[in-house]
Protein backbone atom coordinates (compact mmCIF):
# COMPACT_ATOMS: atom_id res chain seq x y z
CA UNK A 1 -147.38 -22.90 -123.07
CA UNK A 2 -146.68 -22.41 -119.34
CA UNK A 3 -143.65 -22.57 -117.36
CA UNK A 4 -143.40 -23.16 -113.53
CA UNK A 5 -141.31 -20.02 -111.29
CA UNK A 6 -138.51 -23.21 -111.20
CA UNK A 7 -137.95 -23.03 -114.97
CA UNK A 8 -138.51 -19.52 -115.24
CA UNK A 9 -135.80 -18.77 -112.18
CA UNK A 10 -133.41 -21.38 -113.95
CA UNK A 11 -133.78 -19.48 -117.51
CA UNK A 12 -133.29 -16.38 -115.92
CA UNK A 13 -129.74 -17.97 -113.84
CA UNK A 14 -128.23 -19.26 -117.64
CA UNK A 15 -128.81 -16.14 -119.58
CA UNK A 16 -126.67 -14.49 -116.72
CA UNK A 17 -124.46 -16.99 -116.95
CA UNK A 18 -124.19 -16.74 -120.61
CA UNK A 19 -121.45 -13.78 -121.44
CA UNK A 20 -119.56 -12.95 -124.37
CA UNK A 21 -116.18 -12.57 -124.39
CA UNK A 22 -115.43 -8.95 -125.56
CA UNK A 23 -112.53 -8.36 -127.98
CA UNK A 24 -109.14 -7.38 -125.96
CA UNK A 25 -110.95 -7.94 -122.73
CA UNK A 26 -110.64 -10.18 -119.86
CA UNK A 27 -112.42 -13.45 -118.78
CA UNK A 28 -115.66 -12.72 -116.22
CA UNK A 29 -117.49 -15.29 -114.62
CA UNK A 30 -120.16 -15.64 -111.40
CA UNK A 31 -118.12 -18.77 -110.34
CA UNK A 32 -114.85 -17.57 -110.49
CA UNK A 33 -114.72 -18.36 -106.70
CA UNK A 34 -114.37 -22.25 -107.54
CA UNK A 35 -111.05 -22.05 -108.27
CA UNK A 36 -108.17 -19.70 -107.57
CA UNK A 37 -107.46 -16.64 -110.54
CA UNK A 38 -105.63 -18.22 -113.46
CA UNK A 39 -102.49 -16.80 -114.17
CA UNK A 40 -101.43 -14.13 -116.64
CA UNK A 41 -100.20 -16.56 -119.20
CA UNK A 42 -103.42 -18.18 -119.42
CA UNK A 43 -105.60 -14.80 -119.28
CA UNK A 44 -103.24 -14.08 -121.98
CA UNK A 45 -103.81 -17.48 -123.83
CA UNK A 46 -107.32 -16.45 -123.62
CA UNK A 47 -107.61 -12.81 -124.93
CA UNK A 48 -105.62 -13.60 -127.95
CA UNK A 49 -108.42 -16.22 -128.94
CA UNK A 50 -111.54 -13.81 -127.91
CA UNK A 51 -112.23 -12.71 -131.54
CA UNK A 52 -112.72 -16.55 -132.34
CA UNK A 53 -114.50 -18.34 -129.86
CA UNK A 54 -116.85 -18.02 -127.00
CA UNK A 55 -117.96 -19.87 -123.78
CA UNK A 56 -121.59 -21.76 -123.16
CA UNK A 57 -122.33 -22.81 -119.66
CA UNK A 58 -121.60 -26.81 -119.31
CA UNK A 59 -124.95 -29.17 -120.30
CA UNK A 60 -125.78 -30.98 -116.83
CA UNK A 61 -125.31 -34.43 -118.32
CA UNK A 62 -121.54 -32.60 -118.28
CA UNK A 63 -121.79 -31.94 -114.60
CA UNK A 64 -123.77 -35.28 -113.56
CA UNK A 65 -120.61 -36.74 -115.29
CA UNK A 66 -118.39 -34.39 -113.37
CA UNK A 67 -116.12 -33.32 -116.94
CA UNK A 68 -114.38 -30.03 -116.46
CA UNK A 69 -113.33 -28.40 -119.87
CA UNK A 70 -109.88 -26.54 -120.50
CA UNK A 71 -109.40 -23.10 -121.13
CA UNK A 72 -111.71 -21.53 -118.44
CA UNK A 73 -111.27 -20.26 -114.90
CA UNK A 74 -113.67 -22.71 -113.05
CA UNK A 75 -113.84 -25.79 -115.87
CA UNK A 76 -117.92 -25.37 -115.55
CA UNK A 77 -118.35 -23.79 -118.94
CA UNK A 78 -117.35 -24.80 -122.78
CA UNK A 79 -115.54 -23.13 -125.10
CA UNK A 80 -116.64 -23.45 -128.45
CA UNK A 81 -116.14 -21.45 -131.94
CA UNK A 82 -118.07 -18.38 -132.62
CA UNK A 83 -119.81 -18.91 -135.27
CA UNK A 84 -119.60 -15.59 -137.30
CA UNK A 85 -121.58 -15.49 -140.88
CA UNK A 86 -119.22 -13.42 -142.53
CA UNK A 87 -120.32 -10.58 -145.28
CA UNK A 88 -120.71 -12.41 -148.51
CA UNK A 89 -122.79 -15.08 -146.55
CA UNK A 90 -125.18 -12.40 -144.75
CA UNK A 91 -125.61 -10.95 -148.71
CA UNK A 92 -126.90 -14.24 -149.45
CA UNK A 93 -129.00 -14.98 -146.82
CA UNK A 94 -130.87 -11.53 -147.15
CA UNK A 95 -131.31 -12.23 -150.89
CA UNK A 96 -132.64 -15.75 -149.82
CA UNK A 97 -135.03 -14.72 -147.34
CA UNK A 98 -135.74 -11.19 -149.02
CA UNK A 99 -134.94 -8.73 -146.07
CA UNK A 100 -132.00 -7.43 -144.36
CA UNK A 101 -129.71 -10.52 -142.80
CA UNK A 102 -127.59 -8.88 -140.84
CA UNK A 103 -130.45 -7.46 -138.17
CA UNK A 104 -132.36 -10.10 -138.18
CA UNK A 105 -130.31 -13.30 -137.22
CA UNK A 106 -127.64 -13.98 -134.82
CA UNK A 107 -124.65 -12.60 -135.39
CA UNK A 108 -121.51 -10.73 -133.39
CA UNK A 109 -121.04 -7.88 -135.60
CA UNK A 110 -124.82 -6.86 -135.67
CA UNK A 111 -125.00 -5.14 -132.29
CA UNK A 112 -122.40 -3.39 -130.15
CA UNK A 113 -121.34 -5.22 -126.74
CA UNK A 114 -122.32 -4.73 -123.70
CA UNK A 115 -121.90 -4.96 -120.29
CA UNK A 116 -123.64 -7.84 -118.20
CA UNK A 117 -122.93 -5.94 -114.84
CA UNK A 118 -124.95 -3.21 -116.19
CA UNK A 119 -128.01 -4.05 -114.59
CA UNK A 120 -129.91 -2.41 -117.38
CA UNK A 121 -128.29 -4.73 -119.50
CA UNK A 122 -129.12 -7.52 -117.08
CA UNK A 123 -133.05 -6.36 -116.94
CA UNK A 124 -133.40 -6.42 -120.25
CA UNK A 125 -131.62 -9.88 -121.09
CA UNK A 126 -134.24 -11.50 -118.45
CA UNK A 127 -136.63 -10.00 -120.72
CA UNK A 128 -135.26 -11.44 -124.24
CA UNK A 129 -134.26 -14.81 -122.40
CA UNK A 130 -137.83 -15.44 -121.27
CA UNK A 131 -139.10 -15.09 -124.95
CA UNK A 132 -137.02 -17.53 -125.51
CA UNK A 133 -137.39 -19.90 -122.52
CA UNK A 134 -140.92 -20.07 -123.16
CA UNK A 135 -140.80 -21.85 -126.45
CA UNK A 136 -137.11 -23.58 -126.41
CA UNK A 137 -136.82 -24.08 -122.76
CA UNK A 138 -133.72 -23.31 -121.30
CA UNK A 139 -131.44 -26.72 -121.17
CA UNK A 140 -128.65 -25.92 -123.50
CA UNK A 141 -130.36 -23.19 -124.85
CA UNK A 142 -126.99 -20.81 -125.15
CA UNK A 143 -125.48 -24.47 -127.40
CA UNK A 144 -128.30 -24.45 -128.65
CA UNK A 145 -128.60 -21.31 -129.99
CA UNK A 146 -124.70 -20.91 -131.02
CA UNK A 147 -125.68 -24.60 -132.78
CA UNK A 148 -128.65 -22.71 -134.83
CA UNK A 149 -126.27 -20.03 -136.26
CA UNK A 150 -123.58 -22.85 -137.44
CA UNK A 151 -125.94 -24.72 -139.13
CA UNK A 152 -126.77 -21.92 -140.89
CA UNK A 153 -123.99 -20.86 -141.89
CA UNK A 154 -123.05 -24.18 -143.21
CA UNK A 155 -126.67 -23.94 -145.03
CA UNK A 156 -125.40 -20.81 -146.45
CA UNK A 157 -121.81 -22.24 -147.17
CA UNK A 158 -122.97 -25.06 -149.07
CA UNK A 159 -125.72 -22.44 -151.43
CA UNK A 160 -122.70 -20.87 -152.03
CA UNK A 161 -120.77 -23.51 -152.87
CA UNK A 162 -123.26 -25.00 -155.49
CA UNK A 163 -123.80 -21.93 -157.08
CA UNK A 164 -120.21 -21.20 -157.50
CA UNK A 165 -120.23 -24.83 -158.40
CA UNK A 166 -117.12 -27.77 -158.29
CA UNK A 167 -115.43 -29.74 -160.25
CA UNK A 168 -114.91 -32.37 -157.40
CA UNK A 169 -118.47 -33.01 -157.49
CA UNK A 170 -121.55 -33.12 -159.93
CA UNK A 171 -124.46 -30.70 -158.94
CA UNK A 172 -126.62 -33.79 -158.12
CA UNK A 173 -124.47 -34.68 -156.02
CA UNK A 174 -124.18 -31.77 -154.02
CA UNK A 175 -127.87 -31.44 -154.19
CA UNK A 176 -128.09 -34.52 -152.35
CA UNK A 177 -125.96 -34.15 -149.68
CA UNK A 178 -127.47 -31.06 -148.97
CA UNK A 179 -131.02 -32.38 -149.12
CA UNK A 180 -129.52 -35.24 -146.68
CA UNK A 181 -128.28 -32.38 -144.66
CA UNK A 182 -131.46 -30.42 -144.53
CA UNK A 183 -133.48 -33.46 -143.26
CA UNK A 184 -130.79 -34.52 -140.58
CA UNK A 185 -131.38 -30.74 -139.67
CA UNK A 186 -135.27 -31.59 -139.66
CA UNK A 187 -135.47 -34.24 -137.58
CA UNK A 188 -132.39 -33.30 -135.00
CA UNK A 189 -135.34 -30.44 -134.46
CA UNK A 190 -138.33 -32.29 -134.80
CA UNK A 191 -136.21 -34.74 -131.82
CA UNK A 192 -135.39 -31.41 -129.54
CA UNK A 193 -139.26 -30.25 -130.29
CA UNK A 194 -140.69 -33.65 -128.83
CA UNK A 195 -138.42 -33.88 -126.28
CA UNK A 196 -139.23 -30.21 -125.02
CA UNK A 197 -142.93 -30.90 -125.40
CA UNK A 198 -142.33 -34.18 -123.43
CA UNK A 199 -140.65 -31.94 -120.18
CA UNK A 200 -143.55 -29.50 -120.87
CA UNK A 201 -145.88 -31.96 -120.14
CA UNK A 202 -144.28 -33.59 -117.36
CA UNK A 203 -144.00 -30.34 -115.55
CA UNK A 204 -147.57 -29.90 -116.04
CA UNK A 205 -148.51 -32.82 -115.23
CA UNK A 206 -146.34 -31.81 -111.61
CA UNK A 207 -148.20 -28.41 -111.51
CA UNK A 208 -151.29 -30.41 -111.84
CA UNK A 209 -150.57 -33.42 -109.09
CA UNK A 210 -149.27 -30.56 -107.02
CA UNK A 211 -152.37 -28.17 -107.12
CA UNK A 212 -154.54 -31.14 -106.71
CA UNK A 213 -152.12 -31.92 -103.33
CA UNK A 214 -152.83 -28.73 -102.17
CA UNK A 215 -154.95 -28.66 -99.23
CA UNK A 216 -158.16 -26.23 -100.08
CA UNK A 217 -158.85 -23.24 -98.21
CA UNK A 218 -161.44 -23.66 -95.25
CA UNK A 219 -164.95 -22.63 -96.40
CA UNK A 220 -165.64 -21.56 -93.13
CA UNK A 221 -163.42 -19.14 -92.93
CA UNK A 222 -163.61 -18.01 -96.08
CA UNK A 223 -167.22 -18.33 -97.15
CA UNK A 224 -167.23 -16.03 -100.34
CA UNK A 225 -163.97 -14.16 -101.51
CA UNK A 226 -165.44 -11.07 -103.31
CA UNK A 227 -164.53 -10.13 -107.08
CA UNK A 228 -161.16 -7.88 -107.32
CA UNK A 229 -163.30 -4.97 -108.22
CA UNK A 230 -165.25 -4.86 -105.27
CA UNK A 231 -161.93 -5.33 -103.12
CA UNK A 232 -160.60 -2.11 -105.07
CA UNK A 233 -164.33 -0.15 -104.38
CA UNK A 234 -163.91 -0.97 -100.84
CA UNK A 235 -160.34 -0.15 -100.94
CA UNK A 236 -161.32 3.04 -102.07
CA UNK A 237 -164.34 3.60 -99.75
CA UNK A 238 -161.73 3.07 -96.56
CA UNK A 239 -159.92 5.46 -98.27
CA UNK A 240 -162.18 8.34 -98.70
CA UNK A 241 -163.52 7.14 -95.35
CA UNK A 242 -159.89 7.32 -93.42
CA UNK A 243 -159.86 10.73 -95.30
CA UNK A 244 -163.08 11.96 -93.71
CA UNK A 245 -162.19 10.84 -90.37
CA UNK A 246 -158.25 12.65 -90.34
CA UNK A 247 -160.84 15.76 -91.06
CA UNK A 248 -162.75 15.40 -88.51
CA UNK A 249 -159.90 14.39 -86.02
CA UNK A 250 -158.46 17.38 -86.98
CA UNK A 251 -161.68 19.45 -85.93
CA UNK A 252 -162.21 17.59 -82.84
CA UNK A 253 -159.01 18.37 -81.77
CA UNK A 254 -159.37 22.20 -82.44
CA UNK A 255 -162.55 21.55 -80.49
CA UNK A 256 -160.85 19.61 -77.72
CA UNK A 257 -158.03 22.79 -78.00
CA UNK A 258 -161.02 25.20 -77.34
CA UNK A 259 -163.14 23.45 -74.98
CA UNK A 260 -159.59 23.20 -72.64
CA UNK A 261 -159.19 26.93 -73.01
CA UNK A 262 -162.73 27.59 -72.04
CA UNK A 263 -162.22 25.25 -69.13
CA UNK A 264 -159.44 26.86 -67.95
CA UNK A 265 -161.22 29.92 -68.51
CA UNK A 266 -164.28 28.52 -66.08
CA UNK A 267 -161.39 27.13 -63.84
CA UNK A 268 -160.46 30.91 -63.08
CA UNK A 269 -163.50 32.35 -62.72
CA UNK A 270 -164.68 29.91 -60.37
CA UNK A 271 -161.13 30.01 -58.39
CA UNK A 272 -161.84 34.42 -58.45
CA UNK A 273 -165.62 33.30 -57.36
CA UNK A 274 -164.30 30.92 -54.43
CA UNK A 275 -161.91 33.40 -53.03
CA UNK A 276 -164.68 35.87 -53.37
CA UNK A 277 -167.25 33.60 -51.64
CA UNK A 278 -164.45 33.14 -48.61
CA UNK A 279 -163.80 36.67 -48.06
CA UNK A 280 -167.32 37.11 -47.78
CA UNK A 281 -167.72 34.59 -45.21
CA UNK A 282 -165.26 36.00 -43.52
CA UNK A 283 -166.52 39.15 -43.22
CA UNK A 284 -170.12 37.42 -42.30
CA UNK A 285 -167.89 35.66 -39.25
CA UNK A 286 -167.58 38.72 -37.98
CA UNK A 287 -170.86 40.22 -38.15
CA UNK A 288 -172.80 39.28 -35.44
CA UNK A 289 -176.30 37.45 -35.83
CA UNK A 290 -179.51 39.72 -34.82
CA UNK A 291 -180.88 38.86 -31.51
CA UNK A 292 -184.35 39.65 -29.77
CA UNK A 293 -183.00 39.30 -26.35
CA UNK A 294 -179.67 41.55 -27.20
CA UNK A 295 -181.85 43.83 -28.85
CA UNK A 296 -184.25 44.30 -25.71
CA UNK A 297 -181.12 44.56 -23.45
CA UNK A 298 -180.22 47.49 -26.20
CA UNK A 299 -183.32 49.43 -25.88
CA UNK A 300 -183.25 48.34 -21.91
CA UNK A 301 -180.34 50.45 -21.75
CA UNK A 302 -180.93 53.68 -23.94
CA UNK A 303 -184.75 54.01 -23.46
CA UNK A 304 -186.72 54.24 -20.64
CA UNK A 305 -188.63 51.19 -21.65
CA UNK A 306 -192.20 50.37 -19.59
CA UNK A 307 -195.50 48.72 -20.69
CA UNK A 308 -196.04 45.26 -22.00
CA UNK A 309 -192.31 45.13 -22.68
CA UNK A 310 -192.41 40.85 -23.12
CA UNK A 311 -194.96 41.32 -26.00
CA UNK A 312 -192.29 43.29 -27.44
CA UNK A 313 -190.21 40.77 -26.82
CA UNK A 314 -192.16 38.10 -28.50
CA UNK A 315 -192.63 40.26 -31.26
CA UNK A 316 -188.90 40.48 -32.24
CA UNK A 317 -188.21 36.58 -31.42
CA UNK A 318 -191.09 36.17 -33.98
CA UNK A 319 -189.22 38.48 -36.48
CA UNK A 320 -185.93 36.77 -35.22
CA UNK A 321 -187.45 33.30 -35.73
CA UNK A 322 -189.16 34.39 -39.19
CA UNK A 323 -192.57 33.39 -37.77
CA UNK A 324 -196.22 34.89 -38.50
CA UNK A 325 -197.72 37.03 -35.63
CA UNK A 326 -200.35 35.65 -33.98
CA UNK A 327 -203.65 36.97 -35.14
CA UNK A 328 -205.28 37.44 -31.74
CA UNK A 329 -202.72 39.67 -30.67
CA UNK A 330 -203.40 43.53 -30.64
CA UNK A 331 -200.48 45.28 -29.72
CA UNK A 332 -199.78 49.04 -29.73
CA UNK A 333 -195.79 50.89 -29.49
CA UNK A 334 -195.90 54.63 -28.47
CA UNK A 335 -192.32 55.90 -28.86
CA UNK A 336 -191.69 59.41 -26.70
CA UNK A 337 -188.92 61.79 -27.96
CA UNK A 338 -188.35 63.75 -24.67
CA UNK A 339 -185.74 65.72 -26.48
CA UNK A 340 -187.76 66.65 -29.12
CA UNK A 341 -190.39 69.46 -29.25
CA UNK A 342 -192.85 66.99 -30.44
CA UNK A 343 -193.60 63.39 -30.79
CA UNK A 344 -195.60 63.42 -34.23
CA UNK A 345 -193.52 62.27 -37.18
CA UNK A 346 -196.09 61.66 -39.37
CA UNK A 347 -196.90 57.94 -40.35
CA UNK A 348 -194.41 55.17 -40.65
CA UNK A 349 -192.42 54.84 -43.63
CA UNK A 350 -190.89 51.46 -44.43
CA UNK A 351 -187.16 51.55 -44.14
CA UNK A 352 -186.86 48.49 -46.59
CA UNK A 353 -183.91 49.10 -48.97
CA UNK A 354 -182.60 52.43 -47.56
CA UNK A 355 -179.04 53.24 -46.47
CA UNK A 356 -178.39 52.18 -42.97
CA UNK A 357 -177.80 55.43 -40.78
CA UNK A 358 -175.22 55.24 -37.68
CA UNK A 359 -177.35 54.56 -34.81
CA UNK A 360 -177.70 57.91 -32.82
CA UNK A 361 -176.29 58.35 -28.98
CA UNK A 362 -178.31 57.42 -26.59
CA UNK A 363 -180.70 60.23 -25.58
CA UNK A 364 -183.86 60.32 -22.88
CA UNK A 365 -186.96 59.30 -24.72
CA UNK A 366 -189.60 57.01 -23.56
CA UNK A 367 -190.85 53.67 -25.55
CA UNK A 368 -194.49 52.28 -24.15
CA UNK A 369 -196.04 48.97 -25.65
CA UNK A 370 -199.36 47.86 -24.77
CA UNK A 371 -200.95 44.93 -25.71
């Protein structure tokens, strides 16, 4: 049998509803804010008759005919007798049925109270009440149920009563009335059982008009939902993948952490490199750039310089110029030391690569070129 989430929600709302009234206690109910608090004398009126009765929400063919009932704070529940099965009755029912009575069926003294705020307490009467409101539905089902233990006990009343026996009435008799009882008992269920398998059916028959009223999804959009499992396998895939990737974020970033120090690194070498390079130029500013003329005014000036002196002139604008010598010139340089005792130094030796020596004071010598 299945219920709709309306039913279900409204079971759930009466067994919260539905609260005993503890011996010496006071009156609680969720719609106490209907009316204003009742005064002591009726709180009174009430605790003194706790130990005998209890209160059922109203039926709603009570509310649709707008009755209120007396004794109660808001007039939206019923007060009825507590039907207790007292201990010579449970004896009898557990030696009817062959077990123990008095844990098995309905009845106050069985179980200790509790308290419906708990919301233990609350949790687990959900739980009980939907057992229930899946088989008995949940109109009436508190009257219901109280209805269930009464009739019982007056099942268990009369048993008694014909085995004790009476001399108002024969056994047949008795036998009778209780069979008439019995069946009255029969069909008044058999009556509740087709009328809660009619609802059943009509709100299936609902669930059913409504599901076929629902629009279906859009095939486009949806071409082909895959099977739970494979949702849960690519669940955990993204997982393991999202896992992964936080590793490797974490590595890149170590990377990124190194690759900024090395830059920085770079950034000050090539800042100690740049101020390097400028100081250099600015020492090469101040050198001054190797002339052929200034170097013929040089030796003009120191050296008693005759000859061919323009092929030695050409000679050092080639140098100066980094051009190749013409190879049809033949040119000779004799160099006279005057000051020395004699002008023959042996061959040339290339000064490539040695250290520069100061340049020496002028002295009287003699430089000849021929070409």
């Amino acid at each position: 049998m299945t219920l709709s989430a309306d039913a279900l929600q409204a079971a759930s709302t009466l067994v919260r509803q539905l609260q005993m009234i503890p011996p010496g206690g006071s009156v609680r109910q969720d719609s106490s804010f209907l009316r204003p608090a009742s005064s002591p004398a009726n709180q009174a009126t009430l605790t003194s008759s706790a130990t005998s009765t209890t209160m059922v929400p109203a039926t709603m063919r009570d509310l649709h005919r707008g009755s209120t009932f007396a004794g109660t704070t808001d007039g939206l529940a019923r007060v009825i007798a507590l039907p207790r099965l007292s201990d010579a009755e449970l004896r009898r029912l557990s030696s009817l049925v062959g077990g123990d009575a008095t844990a098995e069926v309905l009845h106050p003294g069985s179980h200790r109270l509790v308290d419906p705020t708990d919301f233990r307490v609350r949790i687990a009467i959900e739980r009980e009440a939907l057992a229930l409101a899946q088989v008995y539905g949940v109109d009436e089902l508190a009257l219901r149920a109280m209805n269930t233990v009464r009739y019982l006990q007056t099942s268990i009343q009369r048993v008694l009563a014909l085995e004790q026996g009476s001399s108002a009435q024969s056994d047949s008799a008795q036998v009778a009335q209780l069979r008439a009882e019995c069946a009255q008992l029969v069909a008044n269920f058999a009556s509740q059982k087709t009328e809660y398998e009619t609802n059943v059916a009509a709100l299936e028959a609902a669930h059913a008009e409504a599901m076929l009223n629902t629009p279906a999804p859009i095939s486009a959009s949806v071409p082909n939902l895959p099977l739970p499992g494979k949702l849960q396998d690519e669940i955990d895939a993204l997982r393991a993948a999202t896992g992964r990737l936080s590793c490797e974020k974490s590595d890149l970033q170590d990377q990124i952490l190194a690759s900024a120090r090395e830059v920085k690194r770079l950034q000050e070498s090539r800042d100690l490199r740049d101020k390097r390079i400028a100081e250099l130029e600015a020492e090469l500013a101040g050198v001054q750039k190797f002339s052929a003329a200034a170097l013929m005014d040089f030796l003009a000036g120191n050296t008693y310089l005759s000859g061919h002196w323009k092929r030695l002139l050409e000679l050092l604008q080639h140098y100066q110029e980094d051009h190749a010598v013409p190879s049809q010139y033949r040119t000779m340089l004799q160099i006279s030391a005057r000051d020395e005792d004699s002008d023959d130094c042996g061959p040339y030796v290339s000064q490539k690569g040695k250290t520069t020596t100061p340049n020496p004071s002028p002295a009287s010598g003699g430089v000849s070129s021929s070409a």
